[in-house]
Protein backbone atom coordinates (compact mmCIF):
# COMPACT_ATOMS: atom_id res chain seq x y z
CA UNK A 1 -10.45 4.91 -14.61
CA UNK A 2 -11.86 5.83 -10.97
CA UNK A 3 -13.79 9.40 -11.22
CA UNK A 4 -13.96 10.82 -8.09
CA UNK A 5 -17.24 12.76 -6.49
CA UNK A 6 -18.02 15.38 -3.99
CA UNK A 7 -19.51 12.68 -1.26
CA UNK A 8 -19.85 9.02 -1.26
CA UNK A 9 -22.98 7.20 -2.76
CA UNK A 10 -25.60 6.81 -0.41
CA UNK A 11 -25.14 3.87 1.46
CA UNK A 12 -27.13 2.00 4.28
CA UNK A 13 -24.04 1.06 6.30
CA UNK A 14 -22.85 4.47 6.12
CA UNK A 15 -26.09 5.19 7.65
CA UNK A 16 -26.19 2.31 10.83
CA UNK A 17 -22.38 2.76 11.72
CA UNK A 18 -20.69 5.42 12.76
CA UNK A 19 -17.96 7.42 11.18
CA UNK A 20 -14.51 6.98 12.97
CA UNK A 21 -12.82 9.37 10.20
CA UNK A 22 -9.98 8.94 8.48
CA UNK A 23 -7.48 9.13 11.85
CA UNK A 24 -9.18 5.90 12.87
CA UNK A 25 -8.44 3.89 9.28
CA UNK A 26 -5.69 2.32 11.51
CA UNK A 27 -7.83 0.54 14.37
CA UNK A 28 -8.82 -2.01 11.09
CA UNK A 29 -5.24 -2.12 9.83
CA UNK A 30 -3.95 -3.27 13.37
CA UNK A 31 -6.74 -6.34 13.09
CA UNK A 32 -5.99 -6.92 9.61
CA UNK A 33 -2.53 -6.97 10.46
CA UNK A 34 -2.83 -9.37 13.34
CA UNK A 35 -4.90 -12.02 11.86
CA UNK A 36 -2.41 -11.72 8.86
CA UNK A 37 0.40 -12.50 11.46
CA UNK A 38 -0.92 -15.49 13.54
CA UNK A 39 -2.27 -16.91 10.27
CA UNK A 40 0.99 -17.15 9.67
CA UNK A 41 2.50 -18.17 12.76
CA UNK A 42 -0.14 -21.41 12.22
CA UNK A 43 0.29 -21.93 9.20
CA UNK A 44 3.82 -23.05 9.94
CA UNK A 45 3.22 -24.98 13.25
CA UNK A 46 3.70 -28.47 12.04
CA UNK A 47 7.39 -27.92 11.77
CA UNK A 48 7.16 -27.30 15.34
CA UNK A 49 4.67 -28.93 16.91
CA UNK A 50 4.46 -32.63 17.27
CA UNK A 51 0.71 -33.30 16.25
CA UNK A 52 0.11 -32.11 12.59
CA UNK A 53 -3.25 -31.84 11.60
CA UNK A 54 -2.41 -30.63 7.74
CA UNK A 55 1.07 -30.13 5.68
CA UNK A 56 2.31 -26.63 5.11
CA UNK A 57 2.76 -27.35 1.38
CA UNK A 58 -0.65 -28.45 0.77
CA UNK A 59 -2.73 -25.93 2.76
CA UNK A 60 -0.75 -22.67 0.54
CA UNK A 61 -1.33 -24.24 -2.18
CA UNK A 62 -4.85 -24.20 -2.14
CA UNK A 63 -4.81 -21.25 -0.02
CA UNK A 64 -3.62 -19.15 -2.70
CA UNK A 65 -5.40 -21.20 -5.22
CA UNK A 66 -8.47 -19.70 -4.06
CA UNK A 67 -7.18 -16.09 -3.98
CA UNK A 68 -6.21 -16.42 -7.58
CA UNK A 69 -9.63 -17.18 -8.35
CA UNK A 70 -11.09 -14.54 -5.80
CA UNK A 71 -8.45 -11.67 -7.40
CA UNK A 72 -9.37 -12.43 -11.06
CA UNK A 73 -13.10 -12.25 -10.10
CA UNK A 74 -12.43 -8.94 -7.93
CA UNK A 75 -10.45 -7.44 -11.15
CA UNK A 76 -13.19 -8.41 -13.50
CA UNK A 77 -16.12 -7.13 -11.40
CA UNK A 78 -13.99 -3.47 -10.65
CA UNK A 79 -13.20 -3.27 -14.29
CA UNK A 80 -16.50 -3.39 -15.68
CA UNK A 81 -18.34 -1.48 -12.83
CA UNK A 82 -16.19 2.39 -11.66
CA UNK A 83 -17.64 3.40 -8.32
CA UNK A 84 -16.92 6.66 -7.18
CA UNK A 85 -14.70 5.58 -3.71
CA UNK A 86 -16.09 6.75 -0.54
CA UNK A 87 -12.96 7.36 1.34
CA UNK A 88 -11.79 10.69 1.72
CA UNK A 89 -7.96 10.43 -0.19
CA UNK A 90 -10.33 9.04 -2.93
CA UNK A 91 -12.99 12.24 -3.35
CA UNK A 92 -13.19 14.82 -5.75
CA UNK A 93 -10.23 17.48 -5.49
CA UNK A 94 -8.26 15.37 -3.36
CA UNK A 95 -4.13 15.25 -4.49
CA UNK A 96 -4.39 11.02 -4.58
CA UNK A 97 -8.09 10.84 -6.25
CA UNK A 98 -6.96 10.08 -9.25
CA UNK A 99 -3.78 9.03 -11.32
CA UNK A 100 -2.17 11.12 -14.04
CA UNK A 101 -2.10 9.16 -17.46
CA UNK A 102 1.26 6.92 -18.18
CA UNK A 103 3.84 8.79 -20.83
CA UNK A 104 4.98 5.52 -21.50
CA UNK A 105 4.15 1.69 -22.79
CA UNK A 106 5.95 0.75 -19.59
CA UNK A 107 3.45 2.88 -17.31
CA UNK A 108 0.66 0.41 -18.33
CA UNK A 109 2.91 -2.09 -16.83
CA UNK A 110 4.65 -0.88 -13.77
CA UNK A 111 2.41 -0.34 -10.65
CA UNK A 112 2.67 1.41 -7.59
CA UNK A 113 2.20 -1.18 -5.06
CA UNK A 114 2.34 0.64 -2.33
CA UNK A 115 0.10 3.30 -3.37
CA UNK A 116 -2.36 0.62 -4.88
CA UNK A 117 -2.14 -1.26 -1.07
CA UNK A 118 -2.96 1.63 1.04
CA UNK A 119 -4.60 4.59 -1.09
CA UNK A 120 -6.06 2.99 -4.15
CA UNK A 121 -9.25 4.11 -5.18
CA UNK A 122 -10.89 2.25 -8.01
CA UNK A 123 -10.32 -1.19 -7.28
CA UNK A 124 -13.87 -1.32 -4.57
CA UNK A 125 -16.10 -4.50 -5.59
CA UNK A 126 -15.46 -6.66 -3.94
CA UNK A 127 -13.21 -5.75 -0.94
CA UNK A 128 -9.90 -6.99 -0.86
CA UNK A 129 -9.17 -7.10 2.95
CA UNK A 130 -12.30 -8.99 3.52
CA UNK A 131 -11.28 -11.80 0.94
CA UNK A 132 -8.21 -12.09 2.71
CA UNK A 133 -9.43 -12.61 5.89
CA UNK A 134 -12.19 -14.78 5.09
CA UNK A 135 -9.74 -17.44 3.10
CA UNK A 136 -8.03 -16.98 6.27
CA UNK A 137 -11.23 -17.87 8.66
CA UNK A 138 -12.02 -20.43 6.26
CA UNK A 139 -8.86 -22.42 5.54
CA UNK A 140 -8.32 -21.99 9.76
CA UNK A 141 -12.29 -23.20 10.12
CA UNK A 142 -11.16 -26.32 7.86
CA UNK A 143 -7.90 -27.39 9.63
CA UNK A 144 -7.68 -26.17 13.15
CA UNK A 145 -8.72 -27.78 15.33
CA UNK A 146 -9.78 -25.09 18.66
CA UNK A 147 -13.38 -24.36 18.16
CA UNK A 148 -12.90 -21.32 20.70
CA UNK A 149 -10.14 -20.27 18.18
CA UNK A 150 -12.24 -20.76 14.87
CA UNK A 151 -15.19 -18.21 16.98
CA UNK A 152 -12.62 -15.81 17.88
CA UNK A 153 -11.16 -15.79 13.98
CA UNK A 154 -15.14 -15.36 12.71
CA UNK A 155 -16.17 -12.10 14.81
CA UNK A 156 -12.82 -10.40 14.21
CA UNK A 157 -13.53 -11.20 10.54
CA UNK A 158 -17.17 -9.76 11.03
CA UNK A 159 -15.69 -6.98 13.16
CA UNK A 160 -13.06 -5.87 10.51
CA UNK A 161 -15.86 -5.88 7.76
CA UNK A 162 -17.75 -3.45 10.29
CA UNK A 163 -14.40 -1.11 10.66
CA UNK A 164 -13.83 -1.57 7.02
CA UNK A 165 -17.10 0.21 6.15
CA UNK A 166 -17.11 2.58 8.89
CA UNK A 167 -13.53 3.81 7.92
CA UNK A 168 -15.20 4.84 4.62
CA UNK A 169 -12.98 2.92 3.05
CA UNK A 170 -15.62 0.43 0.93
CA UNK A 171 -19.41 0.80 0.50
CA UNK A 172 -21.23 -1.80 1.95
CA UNK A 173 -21.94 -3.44 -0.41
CA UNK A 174 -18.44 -4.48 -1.29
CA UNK A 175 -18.19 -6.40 1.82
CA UNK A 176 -21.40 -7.89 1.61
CA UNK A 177 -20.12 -9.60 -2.45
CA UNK A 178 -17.02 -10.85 -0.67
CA UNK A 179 -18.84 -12.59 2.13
CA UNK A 180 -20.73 -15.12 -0.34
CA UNK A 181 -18.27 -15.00 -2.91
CA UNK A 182 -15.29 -16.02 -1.02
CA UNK A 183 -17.30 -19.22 0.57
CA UNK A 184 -18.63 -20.01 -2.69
CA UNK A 185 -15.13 -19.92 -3.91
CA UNK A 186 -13.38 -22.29 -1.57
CA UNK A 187 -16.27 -24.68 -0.88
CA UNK A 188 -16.34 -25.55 -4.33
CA UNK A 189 -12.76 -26.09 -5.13
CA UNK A 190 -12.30 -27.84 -1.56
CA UNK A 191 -14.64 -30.07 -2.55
CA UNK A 192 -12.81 -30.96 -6.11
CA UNK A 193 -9.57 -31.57 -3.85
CA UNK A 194 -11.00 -33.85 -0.97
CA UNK A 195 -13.49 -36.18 -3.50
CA UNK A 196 -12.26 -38.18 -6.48
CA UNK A 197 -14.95 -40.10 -8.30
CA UNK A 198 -14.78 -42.91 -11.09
CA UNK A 199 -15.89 -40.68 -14.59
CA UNK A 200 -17.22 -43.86 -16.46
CA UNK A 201 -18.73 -47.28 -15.31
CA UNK A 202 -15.74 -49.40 -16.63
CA UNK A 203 -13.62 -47.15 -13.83
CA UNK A 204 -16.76 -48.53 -11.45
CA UNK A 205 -16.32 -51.84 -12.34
CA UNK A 206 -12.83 -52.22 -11.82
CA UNK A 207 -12.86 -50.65 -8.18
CA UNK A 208 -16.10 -52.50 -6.83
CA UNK A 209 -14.81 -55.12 -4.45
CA UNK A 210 -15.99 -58.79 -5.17
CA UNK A 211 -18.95 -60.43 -3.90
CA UNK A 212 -17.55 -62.99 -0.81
CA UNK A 213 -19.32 -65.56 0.83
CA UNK A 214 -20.14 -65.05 4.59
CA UNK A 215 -21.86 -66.98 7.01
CA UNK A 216 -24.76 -65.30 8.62
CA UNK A 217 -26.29 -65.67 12.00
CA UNK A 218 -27.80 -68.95 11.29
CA UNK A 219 -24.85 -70.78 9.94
CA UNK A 220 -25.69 -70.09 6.11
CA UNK A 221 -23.94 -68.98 3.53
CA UNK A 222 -25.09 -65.46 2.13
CA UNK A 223 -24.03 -63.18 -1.20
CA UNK A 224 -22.77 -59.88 -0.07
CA UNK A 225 -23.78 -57.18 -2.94
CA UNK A 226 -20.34 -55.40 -4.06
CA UNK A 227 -19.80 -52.20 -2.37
CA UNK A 228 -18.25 -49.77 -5.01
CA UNK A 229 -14.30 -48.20 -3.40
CA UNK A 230 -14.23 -44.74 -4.56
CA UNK A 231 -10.67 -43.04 -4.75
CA UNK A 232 -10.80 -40.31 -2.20
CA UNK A 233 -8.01 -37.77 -1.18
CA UNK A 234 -6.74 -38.17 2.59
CA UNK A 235 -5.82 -35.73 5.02
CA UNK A 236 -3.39 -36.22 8.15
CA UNK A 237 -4.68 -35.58 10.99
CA UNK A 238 -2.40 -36.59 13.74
CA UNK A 239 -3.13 -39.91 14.66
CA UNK A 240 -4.39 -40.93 11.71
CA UNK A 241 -6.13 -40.37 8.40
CA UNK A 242 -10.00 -38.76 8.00
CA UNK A 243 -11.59 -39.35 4.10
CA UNK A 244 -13.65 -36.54 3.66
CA UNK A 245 -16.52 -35.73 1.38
CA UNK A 246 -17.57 -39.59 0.84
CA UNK A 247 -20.60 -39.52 -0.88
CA UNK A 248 -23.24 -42.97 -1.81
């Protein structure tokens, strides 16, 4: 599907940041890399460490709950919309710039992963790298607990978008989609996990506590109004449990 040109699209960013050329692509693999690796190394630190802020089980699962949802956008948006890809592997005449039709039913099927991970050329809105890293920033920005950590994760994340586009190896404006589509993503389906609300009123009526008697200041007896008990999801945080998202 991806039909290659001469030179890139114009392209602001292209414009603002310099070109480090294609023997620099690696500087923004080493990051990606990195980040990839300690994510990891975190992710699995409440087997080890004796304060757990979060269970291993439950952060992957909506971890990669939100990349589904972030992949089958990214296919559908690439699908519909062919951009000629400004990295050099991916311009017109190049060996790798496009891919020779399948023979077979099963070519449809079977993919080159390896080609499709490092020198793919169709697949550009919105950037895959980026949505990694920013489920990354943002499932690390929910359940760590370092603030200097959570700053360090969100300027190498806004560092590697920089590289990403200076490499040549997304316009800019493939970064830019995932930056508010990733958020937008995990914001809304965090906020489905951590909040549970009654659907009708008969669920309301059969959670609100009843009214009890209480003396007041004076010695009298007052009505206290009922105070509705929403269900709400609860996560471990060491030394105790937080609700989160409560709302009136």
């Amino acid at each position: 599907m991806h039909r290659p040109a001469p030179k890139p699209l114009h392209d602001i960013g292209f414009e603002l940041l310099p070109e480090i050329g294609d023997e620099g692509k690696w500087v923004s693999e080493a990051i990606f890399g990195m980040l990839f690796a300690a994510f990891g190394i975190w992710s699995f630190s409440p087997f080890f460490l004796p304060q757990r802020r979060f269970y291993t089980a439950v952060l992957y699962a909506r971890l990669l709950t939100v990349l589904v949802v972030c992949q089958c956008l990214r296919v559908a948006s690439f699908s519909v919309t062919q951009l000629p890809a400004p990295h050099y592997h991916c311009r017109q005449g190049a060996e790798l710039s496009t891919i020779k039709p399948p023979k077979s039913a099963v070519g449809l099927i079977m993919v080159n992963v390896g080609r499709a991970a490092s020198n793919g050329c169709g697949d550009l809105i919105f950037s895959s790298h980026t949505t990694f890293i920013l489920v990354g920033a943002l499932t690390y920005t929910e359940y760590g607990g370092r603030r200097l950590m959570k700053a360090i994760v969100w300027a190498s994340a806004l560092c590697l978008s920089l590289l990403i586009v200076a490499s040549r190896k997304h316009y800019t404006v493939d970064v830019l989609v995932a930056w508010y589509t990733v958020p937008l993503v995990f914001w809304t389906l965090h906020g489905r996990w951590t909040l549970q609300r009654p659907e009708d009123e008969e669920e309301i009526e059969r959670l609100e506590l009843p009214v009890t008697m209480a003396s007041d200041v004076n010695g009298q007896k007052s009505d206290r109004s009922p105070i509705p008990r929403y269900k709400t999801n609860m996560n471990f945080h060491g030394d105790g449990y937080s609700l989160l998202g409560i709302r009136s």
